[in-house]
PDB file of N, CA and C in Angstrom:
ATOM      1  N   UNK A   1     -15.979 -29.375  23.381  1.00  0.00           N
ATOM      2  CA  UNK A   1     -15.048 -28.279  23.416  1.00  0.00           C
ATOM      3  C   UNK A   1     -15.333 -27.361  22.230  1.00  0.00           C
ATOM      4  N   UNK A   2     -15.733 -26.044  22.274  1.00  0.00           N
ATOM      5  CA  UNK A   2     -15.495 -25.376  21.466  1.00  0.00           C
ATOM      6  C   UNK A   2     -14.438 -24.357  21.386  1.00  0.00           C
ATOM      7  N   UNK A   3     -14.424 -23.751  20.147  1.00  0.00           N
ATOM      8  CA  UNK A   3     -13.220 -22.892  19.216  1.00  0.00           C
ATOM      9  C   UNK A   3     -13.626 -21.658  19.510  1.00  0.00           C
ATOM     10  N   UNK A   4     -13.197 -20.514  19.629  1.00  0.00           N
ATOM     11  CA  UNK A   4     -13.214 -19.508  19.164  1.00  0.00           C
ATOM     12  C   UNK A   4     -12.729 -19.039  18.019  1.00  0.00           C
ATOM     13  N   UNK A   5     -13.174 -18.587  16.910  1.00  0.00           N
ATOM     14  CA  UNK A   5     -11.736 -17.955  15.993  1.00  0.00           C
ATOM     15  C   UNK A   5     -11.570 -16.561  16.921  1.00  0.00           C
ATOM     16  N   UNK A   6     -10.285 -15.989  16.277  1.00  0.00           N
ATOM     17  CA  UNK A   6     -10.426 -14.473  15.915  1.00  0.00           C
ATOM     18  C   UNK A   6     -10.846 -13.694  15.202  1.00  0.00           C
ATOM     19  N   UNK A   7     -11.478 -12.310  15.683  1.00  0.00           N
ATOM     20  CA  UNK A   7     -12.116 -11.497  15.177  1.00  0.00           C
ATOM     21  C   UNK A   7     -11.484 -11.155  13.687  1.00  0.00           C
ATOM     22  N   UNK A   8     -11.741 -11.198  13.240  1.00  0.00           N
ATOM     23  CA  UNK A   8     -11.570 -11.014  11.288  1.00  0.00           C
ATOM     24  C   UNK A   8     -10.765  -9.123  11.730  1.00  0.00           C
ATOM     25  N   UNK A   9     -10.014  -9.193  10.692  1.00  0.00           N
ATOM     26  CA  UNK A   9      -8.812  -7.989  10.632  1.00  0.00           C
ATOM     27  C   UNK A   9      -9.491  -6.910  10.386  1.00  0.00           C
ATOM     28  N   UNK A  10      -9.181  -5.465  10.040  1.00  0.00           N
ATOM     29  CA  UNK A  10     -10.088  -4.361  10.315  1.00  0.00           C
ATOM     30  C   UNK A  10     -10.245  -4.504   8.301  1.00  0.00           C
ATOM     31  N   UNK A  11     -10.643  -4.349   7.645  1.00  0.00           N
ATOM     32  CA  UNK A  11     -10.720  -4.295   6.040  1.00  0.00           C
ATOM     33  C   UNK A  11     -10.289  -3.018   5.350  1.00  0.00           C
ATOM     34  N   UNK A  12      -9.211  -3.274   4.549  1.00  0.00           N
ATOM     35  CA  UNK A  12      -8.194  -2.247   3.646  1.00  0.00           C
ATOM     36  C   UNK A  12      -9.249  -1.562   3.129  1.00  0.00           C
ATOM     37  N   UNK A  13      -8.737  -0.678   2.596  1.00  0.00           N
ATOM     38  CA  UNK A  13      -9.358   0.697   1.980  1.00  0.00           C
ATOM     39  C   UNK A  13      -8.438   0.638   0.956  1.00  0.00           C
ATOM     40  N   UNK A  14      -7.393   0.154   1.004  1.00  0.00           N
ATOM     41  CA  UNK A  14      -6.244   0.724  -0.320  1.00  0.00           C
ATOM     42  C   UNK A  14      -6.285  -0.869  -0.863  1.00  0.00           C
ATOM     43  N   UNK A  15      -6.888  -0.660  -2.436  1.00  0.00           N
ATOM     44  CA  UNK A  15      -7.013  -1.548  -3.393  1.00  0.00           C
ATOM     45  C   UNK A  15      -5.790  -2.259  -4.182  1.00  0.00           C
ATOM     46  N   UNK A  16      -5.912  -3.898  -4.432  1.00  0.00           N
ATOM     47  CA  UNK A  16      -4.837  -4.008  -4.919  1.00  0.00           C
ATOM     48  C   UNK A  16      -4.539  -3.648  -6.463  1.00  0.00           C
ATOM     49  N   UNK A  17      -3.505  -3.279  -6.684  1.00  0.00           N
ATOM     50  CA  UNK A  17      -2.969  -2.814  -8.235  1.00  0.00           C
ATOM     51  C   UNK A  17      -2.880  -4.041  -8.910  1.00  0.00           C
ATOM     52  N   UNK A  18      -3.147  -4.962  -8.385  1.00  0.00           N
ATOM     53  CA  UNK A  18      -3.358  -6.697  -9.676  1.00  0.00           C
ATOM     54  C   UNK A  18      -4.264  -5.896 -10.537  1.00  0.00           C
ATOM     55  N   UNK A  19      -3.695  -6.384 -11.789  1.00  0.00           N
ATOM     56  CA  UNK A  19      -4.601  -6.456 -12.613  1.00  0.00           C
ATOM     57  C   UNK A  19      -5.132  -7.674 -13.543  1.00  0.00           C
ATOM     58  N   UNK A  20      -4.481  -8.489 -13.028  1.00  0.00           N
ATOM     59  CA  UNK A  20      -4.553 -10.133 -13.703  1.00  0.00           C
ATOM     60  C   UNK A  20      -3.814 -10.287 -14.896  1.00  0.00           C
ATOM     61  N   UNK A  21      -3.032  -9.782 -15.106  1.00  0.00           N
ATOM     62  CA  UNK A  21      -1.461 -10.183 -15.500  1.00  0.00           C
ATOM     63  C   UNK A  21      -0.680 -10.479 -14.508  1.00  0.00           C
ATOM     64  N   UNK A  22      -0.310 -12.122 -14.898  1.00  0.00           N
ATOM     65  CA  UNK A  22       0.857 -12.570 -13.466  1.00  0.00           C
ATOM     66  C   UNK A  22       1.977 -13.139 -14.486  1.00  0.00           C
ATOM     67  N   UNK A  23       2.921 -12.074 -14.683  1.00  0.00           N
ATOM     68  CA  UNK A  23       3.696 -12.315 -15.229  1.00  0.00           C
ATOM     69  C   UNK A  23       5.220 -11.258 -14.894  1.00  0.00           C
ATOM     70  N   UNK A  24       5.922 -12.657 -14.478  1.00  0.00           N
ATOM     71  CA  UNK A  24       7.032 -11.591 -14.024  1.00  0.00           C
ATOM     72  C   UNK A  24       8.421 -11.105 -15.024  1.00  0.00           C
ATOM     73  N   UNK A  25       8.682 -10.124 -15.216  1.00  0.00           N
ATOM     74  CA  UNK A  25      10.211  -9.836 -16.075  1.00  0.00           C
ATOM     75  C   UNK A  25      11.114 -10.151 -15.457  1.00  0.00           C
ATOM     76  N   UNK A  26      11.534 -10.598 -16.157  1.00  0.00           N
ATOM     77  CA  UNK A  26      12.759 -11.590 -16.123  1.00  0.00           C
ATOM     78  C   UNK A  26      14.500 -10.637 -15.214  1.00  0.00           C
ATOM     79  N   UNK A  27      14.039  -9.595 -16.041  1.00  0.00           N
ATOM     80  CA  UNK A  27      15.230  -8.604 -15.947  1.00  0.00           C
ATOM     81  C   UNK A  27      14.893  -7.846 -14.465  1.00  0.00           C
ATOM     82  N   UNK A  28      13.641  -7.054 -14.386  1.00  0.00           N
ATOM     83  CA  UNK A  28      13.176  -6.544 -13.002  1.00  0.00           C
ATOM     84  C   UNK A  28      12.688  -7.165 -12.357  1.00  0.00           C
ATOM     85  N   UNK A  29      12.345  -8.405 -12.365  1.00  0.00           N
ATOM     86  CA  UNK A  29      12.241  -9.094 -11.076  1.00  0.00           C
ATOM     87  C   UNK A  29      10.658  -8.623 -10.971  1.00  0.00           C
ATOM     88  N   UNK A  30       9.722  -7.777 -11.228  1.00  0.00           N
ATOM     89  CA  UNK A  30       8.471  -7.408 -10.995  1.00  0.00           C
ATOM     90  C   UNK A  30       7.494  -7.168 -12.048  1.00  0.00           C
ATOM     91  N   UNK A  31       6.601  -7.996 -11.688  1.00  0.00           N
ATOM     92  CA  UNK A  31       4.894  -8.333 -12.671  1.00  0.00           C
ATOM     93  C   UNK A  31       5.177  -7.323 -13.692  1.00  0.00           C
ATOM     94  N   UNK A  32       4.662  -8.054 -14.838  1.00  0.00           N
ATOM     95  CA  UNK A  32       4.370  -7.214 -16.083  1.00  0.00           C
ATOM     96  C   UNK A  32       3.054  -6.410 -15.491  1.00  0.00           C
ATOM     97  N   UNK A  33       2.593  -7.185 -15.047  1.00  0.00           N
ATOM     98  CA  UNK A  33       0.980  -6.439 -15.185  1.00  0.00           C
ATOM     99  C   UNK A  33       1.194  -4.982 -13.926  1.00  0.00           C
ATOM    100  N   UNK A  34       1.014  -5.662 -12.316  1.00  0.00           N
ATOM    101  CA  UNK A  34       1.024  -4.568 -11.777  1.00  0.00           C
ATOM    102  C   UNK A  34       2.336  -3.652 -11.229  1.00  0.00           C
ATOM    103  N   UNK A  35       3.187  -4.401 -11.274  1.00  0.00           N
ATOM    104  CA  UNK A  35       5.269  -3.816 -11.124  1.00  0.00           C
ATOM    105  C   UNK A  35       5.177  -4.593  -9.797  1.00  0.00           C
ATOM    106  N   UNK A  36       4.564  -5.048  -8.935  1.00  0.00           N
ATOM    107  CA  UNK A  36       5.458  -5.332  -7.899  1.00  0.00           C
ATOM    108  C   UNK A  36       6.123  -6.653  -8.060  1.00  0.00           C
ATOM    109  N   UNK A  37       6.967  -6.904  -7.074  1.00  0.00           N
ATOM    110  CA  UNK A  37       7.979  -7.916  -6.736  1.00  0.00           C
ATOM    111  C   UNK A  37       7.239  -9.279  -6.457  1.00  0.00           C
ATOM    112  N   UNK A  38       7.325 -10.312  -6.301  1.00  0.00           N
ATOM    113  CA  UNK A  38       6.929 -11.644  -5.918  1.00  0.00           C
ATOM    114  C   UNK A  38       7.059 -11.108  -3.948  1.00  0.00           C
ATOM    115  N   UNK A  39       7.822 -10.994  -3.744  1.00  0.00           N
ATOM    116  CA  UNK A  39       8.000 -10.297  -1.979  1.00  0.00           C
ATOM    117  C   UNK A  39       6.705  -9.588  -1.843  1.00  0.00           C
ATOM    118  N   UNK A  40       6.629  -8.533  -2.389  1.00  0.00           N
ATOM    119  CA  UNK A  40       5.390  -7.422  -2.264  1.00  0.00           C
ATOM    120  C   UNK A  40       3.914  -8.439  -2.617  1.00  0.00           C
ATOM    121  N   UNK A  41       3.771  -9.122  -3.764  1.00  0.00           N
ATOM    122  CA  UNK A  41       2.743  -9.571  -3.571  1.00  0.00           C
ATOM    123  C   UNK A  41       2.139 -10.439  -2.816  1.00  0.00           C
ATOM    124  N   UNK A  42       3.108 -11.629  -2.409  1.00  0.00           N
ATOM    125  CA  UNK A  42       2.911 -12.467  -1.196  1.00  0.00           C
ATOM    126  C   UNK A  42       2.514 -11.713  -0.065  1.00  0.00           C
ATOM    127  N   UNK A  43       2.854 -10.431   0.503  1.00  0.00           N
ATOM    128  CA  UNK A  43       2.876 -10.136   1.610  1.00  0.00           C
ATOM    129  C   UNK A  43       1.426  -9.099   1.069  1.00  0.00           C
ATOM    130  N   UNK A  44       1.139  -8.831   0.162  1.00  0.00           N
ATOM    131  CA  UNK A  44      -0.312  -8.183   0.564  1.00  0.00           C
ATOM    132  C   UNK A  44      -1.299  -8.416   0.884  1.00  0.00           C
ATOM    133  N   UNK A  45      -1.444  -9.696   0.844  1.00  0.00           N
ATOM    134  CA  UNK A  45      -2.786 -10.414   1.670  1.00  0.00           C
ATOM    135  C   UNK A  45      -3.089  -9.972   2.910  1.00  0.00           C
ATOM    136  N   UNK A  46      -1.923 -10.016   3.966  1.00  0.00           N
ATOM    137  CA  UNK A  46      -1.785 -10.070   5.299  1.00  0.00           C
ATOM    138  C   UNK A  46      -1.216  -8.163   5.802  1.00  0.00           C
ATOM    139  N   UNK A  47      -0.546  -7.483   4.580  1.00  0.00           N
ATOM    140  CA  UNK A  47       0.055  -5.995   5.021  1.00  0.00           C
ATOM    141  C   UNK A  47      -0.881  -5.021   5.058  1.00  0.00           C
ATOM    142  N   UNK A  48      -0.905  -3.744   6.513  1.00  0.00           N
ATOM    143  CA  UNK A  48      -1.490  -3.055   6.879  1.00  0.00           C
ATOM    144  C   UNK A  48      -1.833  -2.029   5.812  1.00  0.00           C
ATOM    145  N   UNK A  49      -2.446  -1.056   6.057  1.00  0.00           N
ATOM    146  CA  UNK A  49      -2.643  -0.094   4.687  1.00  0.00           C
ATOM    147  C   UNK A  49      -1.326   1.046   4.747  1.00  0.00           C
ATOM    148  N   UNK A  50      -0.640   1.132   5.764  1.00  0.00           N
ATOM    149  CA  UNK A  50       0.542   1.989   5.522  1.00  0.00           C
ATOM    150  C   UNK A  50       1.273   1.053   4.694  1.00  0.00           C
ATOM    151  N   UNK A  51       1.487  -0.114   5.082  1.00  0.00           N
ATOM    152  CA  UNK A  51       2.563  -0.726   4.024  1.00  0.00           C
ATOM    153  C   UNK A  51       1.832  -1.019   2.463  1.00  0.00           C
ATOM    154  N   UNK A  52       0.881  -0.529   2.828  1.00  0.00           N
ATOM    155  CA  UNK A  52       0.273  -1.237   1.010  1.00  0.00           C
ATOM    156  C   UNK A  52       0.622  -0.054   0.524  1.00  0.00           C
ATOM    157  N   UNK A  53       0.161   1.445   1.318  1.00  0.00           N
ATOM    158  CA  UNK A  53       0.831   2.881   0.044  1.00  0.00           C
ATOM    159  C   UNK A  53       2.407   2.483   0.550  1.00  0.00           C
ATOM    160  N   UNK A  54       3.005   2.437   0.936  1.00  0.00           N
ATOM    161  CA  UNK A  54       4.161   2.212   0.840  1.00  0.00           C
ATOM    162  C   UNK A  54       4.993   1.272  -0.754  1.00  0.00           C
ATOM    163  N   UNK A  55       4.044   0.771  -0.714  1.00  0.00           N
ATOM    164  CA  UNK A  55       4.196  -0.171  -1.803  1.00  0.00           C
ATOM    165  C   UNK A  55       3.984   0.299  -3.032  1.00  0.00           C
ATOM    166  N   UNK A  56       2.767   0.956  -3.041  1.00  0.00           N
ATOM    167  CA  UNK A  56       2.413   1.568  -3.953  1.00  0.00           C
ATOM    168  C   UNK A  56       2.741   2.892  -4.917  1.00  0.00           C
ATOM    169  N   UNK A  57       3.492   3.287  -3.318  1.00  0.00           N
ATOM    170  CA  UNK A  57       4.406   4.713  -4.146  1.00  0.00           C
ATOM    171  C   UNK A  57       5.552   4.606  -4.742  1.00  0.00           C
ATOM    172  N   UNK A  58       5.881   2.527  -4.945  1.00  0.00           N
ATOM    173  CA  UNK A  58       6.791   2.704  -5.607  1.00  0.00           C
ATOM    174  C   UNK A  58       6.051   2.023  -7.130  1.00  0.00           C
ATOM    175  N   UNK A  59       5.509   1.515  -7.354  1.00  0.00           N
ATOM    176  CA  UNK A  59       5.322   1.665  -8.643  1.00  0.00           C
ATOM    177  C   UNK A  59       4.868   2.200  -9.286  1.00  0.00           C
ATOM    178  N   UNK A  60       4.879   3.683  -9.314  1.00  0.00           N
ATOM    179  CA  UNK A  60       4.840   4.740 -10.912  1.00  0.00           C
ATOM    180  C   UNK A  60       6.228   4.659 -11.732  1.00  0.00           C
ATOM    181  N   UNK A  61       7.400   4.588 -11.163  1.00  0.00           N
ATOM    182  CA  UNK A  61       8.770   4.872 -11.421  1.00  0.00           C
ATOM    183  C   UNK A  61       9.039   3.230 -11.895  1.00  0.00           C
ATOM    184  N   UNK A  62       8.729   2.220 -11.176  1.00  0.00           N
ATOM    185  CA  UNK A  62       8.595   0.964 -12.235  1.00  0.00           C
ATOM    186  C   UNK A  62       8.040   0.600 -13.398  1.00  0.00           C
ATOM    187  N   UNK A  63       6.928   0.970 -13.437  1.00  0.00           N
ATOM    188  CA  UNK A  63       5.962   0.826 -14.257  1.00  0.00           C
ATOM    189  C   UNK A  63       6.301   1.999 -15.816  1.00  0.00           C
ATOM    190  N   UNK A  64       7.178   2.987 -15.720  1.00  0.00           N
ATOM    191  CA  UNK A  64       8.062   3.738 -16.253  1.00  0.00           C
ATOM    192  C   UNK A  64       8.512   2.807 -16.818  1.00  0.00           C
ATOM    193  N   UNK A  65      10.023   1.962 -15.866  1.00  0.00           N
ATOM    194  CA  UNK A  65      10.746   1.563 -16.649  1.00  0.00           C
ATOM    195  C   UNK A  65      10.447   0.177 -17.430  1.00  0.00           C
ATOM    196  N   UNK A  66       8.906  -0.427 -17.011  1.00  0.00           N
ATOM    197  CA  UNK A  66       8.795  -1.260 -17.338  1.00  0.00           C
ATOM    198  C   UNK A  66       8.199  -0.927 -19.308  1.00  0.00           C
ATOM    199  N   UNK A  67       7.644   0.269 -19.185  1.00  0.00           N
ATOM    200  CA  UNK A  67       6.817   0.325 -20.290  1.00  0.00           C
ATOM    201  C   UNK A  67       8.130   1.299 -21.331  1.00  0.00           C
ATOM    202  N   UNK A  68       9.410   1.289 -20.917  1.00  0.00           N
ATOM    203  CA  UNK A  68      10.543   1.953 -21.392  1.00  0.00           C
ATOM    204  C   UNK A  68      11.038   0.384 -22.195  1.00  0.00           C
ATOM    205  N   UNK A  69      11.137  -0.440 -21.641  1.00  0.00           N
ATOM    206  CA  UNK A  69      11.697  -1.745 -21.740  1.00  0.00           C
ATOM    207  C   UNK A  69      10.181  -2.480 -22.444  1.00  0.00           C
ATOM    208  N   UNK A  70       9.692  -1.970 -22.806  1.00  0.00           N
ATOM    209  CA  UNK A  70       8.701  -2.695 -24.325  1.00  0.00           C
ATOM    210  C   UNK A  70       7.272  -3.806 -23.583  1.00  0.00           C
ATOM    211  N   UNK A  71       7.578  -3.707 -22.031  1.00  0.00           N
ATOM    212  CA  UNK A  71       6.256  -4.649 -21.400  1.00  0.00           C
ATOM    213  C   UNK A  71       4.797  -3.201 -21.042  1.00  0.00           C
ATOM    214  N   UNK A  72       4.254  -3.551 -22.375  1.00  0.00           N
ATOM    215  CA  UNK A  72       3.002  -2.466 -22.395  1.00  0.00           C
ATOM    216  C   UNK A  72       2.215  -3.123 -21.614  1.00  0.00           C
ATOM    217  N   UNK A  73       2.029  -3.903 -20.467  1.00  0.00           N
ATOM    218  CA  UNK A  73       0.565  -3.904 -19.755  1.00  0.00           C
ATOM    219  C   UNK A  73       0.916  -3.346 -18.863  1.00  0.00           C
ATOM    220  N   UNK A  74       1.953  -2.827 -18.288  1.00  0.00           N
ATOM    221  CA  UNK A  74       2.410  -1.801 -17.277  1.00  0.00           C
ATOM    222  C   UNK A  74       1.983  -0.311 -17.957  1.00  0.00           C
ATOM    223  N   UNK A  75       1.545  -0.202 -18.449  1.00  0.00           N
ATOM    224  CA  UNK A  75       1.512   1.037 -19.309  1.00  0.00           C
ATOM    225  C   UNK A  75      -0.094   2.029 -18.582  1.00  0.00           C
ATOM    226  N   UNK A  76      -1.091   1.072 -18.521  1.00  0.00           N
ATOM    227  CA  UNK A  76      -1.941   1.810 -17.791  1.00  0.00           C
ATOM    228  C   UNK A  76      -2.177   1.244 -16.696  1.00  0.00           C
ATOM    229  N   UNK A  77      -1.654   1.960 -15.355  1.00  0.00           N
ATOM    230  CA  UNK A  77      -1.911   1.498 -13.904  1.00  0.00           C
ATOM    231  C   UNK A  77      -3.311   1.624 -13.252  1.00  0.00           C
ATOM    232  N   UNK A  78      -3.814   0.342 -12.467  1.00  0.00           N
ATOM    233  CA  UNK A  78      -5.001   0.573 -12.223  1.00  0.00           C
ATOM    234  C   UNK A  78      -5.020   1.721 -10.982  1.00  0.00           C
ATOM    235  N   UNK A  79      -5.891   1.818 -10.822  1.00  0.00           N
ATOM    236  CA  UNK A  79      -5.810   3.781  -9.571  1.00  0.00           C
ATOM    237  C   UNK A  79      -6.223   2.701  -8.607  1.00  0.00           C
ATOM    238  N   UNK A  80      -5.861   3.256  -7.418  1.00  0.00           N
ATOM    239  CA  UNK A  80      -5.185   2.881  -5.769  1.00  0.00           C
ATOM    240  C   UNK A  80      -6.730   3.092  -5.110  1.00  0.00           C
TER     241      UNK A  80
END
């Protein structure tokens, strides 16, 4: 008996904002390093590229308040 897999997914174009800081604030709930949420990062493995800019257009305004609130590796965002 053989398997088929499935055909492998179409491949993102929109890069992830990890930057290898995995460290989450305590207070916002989202990575020192790139701002998103523990939710957002679990799900980017598997999320389409509308939901990844979706994602993405929200952390400039985090990454604000993160580097307002004294966590400087939010301070320079890697580009999308």
């Amino acid at each position: 008996m053989s398997v088929t897999c499935p055909p492998p997914g179409p491949v993102s174009l929109v890069k992830s904002p990890c930057i290898n800081i995995c460290r989450m604030h305590a207070p916002t709930g989202w990575c020192e390093g790139c701002a998103r949420t523990i939710e957002e990062i679990t799900a980017w493995s598997r999320a389409d590229d509308a939901t990844r800019l979706a994602i993405l257009a929200r952390l400039p305004e985090r990454r604000v308040l993160l580097v307002e609130q004294g966590v400087f590796s939010a301070a320079e965002p890697s580009s999308p």
